[in-house]
Protein backbone atom coordinates (compact mmCIF):
# COMPACT_ATOMS: atom_id res chain seq x y z
CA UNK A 1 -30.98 -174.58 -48.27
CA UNK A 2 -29.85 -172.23 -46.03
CA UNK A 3 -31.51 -169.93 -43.74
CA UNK A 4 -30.50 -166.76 -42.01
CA UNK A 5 -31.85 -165.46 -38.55
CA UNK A 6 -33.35 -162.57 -40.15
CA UNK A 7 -35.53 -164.38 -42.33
CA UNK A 8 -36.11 -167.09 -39.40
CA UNK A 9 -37.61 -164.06 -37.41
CA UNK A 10 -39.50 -162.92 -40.09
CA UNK A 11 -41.29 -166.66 -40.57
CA UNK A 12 -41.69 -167.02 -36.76
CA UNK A 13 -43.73 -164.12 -36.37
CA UNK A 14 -45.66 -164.50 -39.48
CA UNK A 15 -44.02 -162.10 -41.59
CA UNK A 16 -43.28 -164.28 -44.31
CA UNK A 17 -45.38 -167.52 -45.33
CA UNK A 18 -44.40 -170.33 -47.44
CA UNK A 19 -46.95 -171.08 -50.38
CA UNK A 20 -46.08 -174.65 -51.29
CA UNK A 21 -48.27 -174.67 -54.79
CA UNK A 22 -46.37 -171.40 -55.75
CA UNK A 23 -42.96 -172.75 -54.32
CA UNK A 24 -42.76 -168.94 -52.90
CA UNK A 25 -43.36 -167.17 -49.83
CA UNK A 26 -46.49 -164.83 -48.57
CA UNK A 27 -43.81 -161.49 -47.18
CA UNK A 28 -43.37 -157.81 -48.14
CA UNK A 29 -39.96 -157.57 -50.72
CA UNK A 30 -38.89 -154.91 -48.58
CA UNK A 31 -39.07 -157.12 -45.35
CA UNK A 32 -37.34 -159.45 -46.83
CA UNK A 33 -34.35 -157.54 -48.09
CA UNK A 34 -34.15 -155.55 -44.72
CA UNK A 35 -33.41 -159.54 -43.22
CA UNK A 36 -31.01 -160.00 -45.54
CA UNK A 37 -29.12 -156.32 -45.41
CA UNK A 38 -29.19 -156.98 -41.25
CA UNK A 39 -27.56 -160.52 -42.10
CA UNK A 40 -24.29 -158.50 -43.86
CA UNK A 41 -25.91 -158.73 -47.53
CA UNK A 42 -25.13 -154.93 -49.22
CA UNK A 43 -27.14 -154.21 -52.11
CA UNK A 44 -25.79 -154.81 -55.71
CA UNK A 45 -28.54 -154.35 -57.81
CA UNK A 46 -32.63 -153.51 -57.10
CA UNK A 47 -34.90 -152.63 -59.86
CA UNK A 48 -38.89 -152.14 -59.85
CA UNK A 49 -40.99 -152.37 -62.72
CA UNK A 50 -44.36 -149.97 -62.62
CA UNK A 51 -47.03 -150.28 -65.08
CA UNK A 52 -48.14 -146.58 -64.74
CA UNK A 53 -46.86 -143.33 -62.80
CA UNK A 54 -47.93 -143.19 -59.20
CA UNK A 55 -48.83 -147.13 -58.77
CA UNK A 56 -47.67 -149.71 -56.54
CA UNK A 57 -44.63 -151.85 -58.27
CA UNK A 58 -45.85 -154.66 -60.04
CA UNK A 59 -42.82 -156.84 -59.64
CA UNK A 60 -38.77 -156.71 -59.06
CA UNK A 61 -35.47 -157.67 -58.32
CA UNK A 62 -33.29 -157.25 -55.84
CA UNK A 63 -29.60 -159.13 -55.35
CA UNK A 64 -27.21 -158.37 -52.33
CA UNK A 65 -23.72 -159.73 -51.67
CA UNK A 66 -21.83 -160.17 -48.24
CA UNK A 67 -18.71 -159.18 -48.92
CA UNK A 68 -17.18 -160.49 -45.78
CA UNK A 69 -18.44 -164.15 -47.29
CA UNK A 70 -18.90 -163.88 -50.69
CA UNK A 71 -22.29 -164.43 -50.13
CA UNK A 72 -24.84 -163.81 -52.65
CA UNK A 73 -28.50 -163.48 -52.11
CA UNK A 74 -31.54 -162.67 -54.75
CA UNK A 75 -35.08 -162.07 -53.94
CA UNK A 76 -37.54 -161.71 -56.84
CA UNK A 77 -41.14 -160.75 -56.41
CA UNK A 78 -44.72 -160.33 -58.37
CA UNK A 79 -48.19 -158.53 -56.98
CA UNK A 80 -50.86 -160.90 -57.90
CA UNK A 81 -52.97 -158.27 -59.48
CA UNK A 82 -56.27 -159.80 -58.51
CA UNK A 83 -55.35 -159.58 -54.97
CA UNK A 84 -52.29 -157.26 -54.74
CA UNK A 85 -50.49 -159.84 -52.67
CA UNK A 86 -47.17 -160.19 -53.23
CA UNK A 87 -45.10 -163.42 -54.06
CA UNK A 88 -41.39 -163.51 -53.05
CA UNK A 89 -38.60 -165.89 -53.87
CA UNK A 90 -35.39 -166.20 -52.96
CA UNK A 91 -32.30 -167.76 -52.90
CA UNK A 92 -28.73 -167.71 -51.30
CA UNK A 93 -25.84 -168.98 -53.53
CA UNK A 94 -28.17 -169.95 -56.14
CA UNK A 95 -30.16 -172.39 -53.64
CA UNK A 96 -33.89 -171.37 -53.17
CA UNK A 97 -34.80 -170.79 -49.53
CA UNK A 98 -37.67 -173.01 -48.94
CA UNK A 99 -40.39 -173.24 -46.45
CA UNK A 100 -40.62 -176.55 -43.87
């Protein structure tokens, strides 16, 4: 697995929980990609999908490369719709970032 700071940060203040039963983490998509934009990941690809004009996304994609690496980084998130919480995964290289 590997980490970057920015995600690190975002864990040690609470920003972004692992869920062990959903193998995901507790965070805000956008949080997460801003970790991984600060780390050198550029955006590729992001898409959104609504179920109606004017409401919060109900899921989406988002994949960033670092081109100085050849890095490449994917988050994908759900809103529970009971709850509106949101559920983020996300890997680096193909390798899910996992909680401790």
């Amino acid at each position: 697995m590997e980490q970057t700071a920015g995600l690190d940060q975002l864990r040690e203040f609470g920003r972004m929980r692992w869920l062990e039963a959903a193998h995901g983490w507790r965070a805000e998509p956008d949080e997460v990609v801003g970790a991984l934009a600060a780390e050198g990941f550029d955006e590729y690809k992001r898409e959104e999908a609504r179920g109606r004009r004017g409401a919060a996304a109900s899921g989406g994609v988002w994949l960033g490369i670092n081109s100085r690496t050849g890095t490449v980084a994917s988050t994908i998130w759900v809103r529970e719709p009971d709850t509106g919480d949101v559920l983020v995964f996300v890997e680096i290289d193909g390798k899910p970032v996992r909680g401790t």
